[in-house]
PDB file of N, CA and C in Angstrom:
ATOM      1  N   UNK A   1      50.188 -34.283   9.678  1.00  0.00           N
ATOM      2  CA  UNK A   1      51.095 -33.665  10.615  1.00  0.00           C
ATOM      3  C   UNK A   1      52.494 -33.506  10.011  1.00  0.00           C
ATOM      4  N   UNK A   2      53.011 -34.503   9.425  1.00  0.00           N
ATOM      5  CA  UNK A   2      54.746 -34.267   8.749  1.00  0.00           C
ATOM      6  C   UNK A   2      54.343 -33.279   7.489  1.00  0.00           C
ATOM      7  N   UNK A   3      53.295 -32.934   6.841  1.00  0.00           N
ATOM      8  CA  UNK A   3      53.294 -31.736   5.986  1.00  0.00           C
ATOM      9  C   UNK A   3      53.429 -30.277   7.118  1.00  0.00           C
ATOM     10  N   UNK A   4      52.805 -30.731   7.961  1.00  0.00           N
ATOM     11  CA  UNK A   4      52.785 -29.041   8.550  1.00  0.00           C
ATOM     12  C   UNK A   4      54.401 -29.208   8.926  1.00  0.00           C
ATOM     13  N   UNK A   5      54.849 -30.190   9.438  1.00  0.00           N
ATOM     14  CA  UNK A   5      56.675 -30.159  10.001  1.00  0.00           C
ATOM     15  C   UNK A   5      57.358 -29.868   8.992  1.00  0.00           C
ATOM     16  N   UNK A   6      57.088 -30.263   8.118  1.00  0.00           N
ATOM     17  CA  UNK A   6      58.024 -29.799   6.577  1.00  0.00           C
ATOM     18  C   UNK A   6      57.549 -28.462   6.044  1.00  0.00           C
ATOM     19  N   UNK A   7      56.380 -27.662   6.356  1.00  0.00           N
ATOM     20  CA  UNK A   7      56.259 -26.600   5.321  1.00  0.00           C
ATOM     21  C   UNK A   7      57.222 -25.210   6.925  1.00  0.00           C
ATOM     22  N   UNK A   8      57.053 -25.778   8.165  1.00  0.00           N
ATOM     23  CA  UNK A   8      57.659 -24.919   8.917  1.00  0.00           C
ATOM     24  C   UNK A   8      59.412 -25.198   8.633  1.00  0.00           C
ATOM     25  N   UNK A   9      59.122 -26.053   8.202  1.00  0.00           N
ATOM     26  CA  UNK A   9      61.298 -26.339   8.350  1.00  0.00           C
ATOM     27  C   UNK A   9      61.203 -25.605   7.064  1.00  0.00           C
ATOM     28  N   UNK A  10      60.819 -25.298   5.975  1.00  0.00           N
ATOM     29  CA  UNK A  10      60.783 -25.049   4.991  1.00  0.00           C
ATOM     30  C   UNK A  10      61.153 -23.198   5.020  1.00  0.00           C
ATOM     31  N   UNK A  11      60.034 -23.257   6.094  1.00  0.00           N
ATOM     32  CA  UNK A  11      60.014 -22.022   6.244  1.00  0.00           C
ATOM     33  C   UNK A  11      61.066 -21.222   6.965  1.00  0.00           C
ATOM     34  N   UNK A  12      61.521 -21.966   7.681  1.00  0.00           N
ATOM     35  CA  UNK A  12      62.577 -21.726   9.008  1.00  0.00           C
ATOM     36  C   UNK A  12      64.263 -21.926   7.786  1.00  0.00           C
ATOM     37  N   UNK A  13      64.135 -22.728   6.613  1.00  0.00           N
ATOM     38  CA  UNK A  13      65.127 -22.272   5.809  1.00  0.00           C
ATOM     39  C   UNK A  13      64.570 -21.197   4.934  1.00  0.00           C
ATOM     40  N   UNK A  14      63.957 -21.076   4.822  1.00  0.00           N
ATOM     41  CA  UNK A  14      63.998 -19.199   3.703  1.00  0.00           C
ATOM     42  C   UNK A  14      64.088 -18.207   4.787  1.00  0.00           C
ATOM     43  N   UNK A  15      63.913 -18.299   5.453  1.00  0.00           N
ATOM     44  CA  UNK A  15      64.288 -16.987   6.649  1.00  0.00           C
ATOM     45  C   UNK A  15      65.494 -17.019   6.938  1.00  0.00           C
ATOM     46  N   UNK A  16      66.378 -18.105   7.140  1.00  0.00           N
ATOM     47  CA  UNK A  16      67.644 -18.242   7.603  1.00  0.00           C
ATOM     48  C   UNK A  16      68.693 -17.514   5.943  1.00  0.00           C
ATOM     49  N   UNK A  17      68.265 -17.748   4.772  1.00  0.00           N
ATOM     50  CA  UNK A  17      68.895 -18.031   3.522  1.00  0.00           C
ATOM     51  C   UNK A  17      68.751 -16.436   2.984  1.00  0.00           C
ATOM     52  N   UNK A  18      67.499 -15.923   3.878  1.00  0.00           N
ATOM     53  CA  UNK A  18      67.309 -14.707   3.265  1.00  0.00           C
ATOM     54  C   UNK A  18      68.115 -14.009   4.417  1.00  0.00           C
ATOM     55  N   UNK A  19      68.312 -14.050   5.466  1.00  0.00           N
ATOM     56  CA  UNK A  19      69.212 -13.500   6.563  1.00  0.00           C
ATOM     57  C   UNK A  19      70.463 -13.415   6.207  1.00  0.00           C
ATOM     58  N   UNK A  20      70.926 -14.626   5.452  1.00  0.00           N
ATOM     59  CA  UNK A  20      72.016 -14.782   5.191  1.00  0.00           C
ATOM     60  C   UNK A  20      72.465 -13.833   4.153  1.00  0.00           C
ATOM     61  N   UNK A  21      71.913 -13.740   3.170  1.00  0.00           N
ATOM     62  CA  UNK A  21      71.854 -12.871   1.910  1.00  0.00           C
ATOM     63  C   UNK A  21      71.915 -11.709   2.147  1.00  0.00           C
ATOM     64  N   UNK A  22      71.790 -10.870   3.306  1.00  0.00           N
ATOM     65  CA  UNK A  22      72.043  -9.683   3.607  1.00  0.00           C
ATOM     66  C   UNK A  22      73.142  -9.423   4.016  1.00  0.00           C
ATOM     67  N   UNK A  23      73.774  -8.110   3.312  1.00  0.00           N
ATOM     68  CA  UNK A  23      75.390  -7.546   2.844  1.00  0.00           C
ATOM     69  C   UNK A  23      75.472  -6.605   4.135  1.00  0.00           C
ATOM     70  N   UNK A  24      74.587  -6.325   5.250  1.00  0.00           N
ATOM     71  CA  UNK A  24      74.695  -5.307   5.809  1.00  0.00           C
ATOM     72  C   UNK A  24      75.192  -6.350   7.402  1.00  0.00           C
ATOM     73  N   UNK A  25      76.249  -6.173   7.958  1.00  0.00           N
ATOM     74  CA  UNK A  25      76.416  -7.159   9.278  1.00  0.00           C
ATOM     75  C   UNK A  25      75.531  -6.830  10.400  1.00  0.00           C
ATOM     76  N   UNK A  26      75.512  -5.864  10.072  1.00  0.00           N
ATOM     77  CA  UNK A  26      74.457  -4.935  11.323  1.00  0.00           C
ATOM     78  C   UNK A  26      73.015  -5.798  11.509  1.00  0.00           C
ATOM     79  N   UNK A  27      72.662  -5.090  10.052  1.00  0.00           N
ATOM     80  CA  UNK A  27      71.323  -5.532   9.951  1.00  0.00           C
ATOM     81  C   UNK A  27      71.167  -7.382   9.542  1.00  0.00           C
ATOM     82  N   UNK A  28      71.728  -7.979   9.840  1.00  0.00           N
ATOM     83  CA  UNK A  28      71.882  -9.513   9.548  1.00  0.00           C
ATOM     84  C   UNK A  28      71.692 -10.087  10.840  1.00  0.00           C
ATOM     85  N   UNK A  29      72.594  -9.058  12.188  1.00  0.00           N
ATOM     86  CA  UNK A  29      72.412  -9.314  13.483  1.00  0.00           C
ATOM     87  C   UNK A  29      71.074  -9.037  13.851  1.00  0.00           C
ATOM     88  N   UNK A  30      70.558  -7.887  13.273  1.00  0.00           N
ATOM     89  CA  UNK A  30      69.378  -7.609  13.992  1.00  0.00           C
ATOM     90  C   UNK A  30      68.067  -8.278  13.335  1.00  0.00           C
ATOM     91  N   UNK A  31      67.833  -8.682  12.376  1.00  0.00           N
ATOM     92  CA  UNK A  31      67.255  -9.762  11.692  1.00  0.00           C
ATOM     93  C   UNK A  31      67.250 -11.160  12.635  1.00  0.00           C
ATOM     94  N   UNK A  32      68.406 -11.857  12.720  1.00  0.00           N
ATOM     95  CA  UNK A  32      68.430 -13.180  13.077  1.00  0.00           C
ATOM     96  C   UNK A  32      67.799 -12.701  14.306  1.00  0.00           C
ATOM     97  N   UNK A  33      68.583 -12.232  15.140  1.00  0.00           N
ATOM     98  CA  UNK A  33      68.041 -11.882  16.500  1.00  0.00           C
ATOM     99  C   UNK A  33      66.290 -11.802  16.672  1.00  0.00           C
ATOM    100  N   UNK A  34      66.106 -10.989  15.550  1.00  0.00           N
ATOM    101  CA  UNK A  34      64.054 -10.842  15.763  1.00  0.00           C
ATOM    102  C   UNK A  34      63.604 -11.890  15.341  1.00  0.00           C
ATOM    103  N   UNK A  35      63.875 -12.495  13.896  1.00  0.00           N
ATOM    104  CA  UNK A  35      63.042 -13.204  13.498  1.00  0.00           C
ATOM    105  C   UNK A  35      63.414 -14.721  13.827  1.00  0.00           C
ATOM    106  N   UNK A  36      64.989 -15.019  13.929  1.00  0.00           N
ATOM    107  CA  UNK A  36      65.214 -16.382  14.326  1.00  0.00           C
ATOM    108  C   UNK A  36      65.433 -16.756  15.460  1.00  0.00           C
ATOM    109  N   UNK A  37      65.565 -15.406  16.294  1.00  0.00           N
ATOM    110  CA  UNK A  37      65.282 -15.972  17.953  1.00  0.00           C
ATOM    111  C   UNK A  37      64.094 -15.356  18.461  1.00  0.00           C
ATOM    112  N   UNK A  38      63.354 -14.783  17.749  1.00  0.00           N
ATOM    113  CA  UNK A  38      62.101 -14.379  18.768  1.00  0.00           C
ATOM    114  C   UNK A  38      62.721 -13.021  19.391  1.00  0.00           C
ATOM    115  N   UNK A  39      63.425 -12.280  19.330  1.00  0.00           N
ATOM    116  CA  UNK A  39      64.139 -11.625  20.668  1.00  0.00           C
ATOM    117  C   UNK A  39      62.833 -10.206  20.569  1.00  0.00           C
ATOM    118  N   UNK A  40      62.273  -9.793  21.412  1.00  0.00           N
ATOM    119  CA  UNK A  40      61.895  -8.581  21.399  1.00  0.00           C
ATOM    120  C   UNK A  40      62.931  -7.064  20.790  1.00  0.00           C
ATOM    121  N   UNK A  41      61.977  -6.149  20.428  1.00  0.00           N
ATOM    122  CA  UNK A  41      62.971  -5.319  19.758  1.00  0.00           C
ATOM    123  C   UNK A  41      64.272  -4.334  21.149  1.00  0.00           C
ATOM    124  N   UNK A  42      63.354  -4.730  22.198  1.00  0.00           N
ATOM    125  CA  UNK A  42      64.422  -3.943  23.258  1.00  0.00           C
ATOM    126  C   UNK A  42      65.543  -5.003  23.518  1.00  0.00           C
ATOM    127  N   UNK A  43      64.875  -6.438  23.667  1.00  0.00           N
ATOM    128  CA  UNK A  43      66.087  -7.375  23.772  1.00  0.00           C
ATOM    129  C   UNK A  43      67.249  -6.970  22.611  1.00  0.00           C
ATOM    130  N   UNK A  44      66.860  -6.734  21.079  1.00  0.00           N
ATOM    131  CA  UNK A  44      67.952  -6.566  20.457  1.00  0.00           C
ATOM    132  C   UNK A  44      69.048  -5.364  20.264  1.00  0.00           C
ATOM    133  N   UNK A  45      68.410  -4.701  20.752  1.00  0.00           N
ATOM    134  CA  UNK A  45      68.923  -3.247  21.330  1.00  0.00           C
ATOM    135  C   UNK A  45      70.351  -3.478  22.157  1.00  0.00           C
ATOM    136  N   UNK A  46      69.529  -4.483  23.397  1.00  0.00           N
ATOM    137  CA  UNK A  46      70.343  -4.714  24.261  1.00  0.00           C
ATOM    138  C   UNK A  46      71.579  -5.334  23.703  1.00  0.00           C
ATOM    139  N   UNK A  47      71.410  -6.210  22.859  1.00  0.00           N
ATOM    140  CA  UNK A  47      72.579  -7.060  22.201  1.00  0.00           C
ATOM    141  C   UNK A  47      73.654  -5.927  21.440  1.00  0.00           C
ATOM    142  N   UNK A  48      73.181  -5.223  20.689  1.00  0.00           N
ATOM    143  CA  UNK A  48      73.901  -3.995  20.250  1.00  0.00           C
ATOM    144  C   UNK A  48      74.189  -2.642  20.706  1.00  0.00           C
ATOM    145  N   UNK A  49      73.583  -2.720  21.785  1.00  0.00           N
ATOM    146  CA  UNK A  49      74.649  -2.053  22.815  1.00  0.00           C
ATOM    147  C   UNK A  49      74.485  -0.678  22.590  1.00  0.00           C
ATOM    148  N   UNK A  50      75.015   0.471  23.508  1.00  0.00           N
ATOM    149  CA  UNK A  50      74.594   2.130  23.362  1.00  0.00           C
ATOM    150  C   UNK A  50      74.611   2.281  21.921  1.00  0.00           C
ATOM    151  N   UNK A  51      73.675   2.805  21.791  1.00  0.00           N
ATOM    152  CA  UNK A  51      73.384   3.925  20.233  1.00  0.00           C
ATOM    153  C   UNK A  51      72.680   3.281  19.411  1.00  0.00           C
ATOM    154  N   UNK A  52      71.795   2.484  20.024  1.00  0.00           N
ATOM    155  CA  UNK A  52      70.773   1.029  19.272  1.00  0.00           C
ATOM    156  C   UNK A  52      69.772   1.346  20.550  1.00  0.00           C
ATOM    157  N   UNK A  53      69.002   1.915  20.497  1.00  0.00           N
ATOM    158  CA  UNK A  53      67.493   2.061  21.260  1.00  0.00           C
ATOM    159  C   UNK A  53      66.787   1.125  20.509  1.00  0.00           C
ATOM    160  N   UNK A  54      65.336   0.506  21.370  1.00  0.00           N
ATOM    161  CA  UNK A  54      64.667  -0.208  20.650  1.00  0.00           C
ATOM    162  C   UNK A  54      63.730   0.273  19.554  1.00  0.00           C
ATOM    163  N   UNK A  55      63.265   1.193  19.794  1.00  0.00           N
ATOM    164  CA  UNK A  55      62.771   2.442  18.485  1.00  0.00           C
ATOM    165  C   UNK A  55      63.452   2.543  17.516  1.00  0.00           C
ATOM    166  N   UNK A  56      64.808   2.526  17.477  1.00  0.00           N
ATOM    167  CA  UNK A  56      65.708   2.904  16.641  1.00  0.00           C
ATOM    168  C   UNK A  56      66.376   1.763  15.707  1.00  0.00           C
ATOM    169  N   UNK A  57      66.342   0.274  17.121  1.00  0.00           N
ATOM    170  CA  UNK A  57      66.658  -0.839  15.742  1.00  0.00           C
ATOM    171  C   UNK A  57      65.060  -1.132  14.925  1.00  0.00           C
ATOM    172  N   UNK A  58      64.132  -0.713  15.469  1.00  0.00           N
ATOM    173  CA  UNK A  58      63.270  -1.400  15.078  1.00  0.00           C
ATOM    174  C   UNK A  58      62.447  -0.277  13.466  1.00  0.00           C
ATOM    175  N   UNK A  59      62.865   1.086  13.596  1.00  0.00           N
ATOM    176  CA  UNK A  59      63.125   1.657  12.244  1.00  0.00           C
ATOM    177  C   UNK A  59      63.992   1.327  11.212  1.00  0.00           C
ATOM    178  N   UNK A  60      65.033   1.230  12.030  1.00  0.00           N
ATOM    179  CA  UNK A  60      66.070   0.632  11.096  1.00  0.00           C
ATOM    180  C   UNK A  60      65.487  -0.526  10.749  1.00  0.00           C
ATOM    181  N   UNK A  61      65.161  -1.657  10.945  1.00  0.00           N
ATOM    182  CA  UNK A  61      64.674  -3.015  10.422  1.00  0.00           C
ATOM    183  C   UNK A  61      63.492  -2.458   9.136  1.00  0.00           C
ATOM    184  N   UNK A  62      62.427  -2.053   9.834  1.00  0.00           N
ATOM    185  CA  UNK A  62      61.429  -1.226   8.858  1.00  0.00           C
ATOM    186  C   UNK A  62      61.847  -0.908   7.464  1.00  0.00           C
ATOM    187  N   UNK A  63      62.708   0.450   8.006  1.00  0.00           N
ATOM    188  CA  UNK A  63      62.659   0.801   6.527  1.00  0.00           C
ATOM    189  C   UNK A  63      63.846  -0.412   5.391  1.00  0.00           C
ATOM    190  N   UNK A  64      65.176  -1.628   6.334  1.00  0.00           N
ATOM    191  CA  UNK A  64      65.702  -2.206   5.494  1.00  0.00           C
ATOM    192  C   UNK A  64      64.404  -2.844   4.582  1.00  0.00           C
ATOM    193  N   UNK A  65      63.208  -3.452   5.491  1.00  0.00           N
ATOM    194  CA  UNK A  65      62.518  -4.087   5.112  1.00  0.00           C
ATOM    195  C   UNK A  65      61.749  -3.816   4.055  1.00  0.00           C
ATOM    196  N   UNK A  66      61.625  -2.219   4.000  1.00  0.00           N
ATOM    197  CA  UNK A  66      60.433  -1.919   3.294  1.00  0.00           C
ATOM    198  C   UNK A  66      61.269  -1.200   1.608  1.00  0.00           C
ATOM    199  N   UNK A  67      62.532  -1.404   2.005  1.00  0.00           N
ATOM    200  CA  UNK A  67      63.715  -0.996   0.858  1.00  0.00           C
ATOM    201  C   UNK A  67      64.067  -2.184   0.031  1.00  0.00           C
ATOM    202  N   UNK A  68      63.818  -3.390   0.417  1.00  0.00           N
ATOM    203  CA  UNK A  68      64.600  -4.262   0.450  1.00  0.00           C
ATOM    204  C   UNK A  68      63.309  -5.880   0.116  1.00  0.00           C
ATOM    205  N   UNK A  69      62.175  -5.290  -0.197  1.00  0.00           N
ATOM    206  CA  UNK A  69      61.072  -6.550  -0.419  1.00  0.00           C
ATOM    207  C   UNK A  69      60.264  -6.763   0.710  1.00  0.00           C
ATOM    208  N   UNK A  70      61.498  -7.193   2.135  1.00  0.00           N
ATOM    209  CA  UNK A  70      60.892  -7.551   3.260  1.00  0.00           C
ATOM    210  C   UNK A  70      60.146  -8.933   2.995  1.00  0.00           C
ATOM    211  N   UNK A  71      58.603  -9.253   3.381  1.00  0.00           N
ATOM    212  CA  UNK A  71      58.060  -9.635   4.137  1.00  0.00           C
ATOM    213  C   UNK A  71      56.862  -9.608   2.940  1.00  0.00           C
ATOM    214  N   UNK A  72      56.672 -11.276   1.889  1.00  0.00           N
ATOM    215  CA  UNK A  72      55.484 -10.516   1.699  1.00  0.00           C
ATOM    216  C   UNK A  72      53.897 -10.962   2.122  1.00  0.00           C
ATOM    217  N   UNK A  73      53.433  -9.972   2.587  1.00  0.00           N
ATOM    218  CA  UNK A  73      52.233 -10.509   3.193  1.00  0.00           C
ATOM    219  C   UNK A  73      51.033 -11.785   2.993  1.00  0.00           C
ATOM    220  N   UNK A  74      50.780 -11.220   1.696  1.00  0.00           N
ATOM    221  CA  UNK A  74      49.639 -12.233   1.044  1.00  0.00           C
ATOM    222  C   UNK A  74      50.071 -13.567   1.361  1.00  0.00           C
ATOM    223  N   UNK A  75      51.484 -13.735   0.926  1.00  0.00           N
ATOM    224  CA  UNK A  75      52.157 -15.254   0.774  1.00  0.00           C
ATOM    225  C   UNK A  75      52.896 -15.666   1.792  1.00  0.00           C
ATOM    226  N   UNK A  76      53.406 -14.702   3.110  1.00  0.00           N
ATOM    227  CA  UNK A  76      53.553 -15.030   4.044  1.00  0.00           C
ATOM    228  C   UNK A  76      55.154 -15.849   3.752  1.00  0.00           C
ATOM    229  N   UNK A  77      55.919 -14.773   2.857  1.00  0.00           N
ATOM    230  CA  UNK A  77      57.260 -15.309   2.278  1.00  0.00           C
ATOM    231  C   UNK A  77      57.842 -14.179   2.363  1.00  0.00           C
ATOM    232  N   UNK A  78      59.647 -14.227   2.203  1.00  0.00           N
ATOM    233  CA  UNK A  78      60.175 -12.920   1.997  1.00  0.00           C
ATOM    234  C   UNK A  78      60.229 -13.103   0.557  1.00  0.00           C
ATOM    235  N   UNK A  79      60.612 -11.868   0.404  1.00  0.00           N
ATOM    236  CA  UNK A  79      60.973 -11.687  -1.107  1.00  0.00           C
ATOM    237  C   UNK A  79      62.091 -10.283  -1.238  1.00  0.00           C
ATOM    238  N   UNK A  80      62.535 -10.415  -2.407  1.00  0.00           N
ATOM    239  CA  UNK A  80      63.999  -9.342  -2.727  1.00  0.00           C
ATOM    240  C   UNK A  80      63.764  -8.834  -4.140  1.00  0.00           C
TER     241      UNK A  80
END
């Protein structure tokens, strides 16, 4: 059981470190917001206010993601 608590804290710091590492403020908000609070993509919309639809942050996340390493699957890590 304290391996699975340590490989999630583990995990819960590379998400935070890789959030952090992003130069864009925008997209740093809308990151933490999805991935470190859970927020649905309309919830984060809501946080950023007219001219942020949830379609629209949630392309925007996409393509930072898919520009940018993102998410990598196999290993279930980000990468840059």
């Amino acid at each position: 059981m304290e391996s699975v608590q340590k490989e999630i804290e583990d995990m819960i710091r590379e998400v935070e470190s890789y959030i952090s590492g992003v130069d864009n403020p925008i997209m740093r908000i809308i990151l933490r917001l999805r991935y470190s609070d859970g927020k649905s993509w309309e919830e984060v919309s809501k946080v950023l206010g007219p001219g942020y639809s949830k379609d629209a942050v949630r392309k925007k996340c996409e393509r930072f993601m898919a520009g940018n390493g993102g998410i990598d699957e196999e290993k279930k890590s980000f990468t840059r």
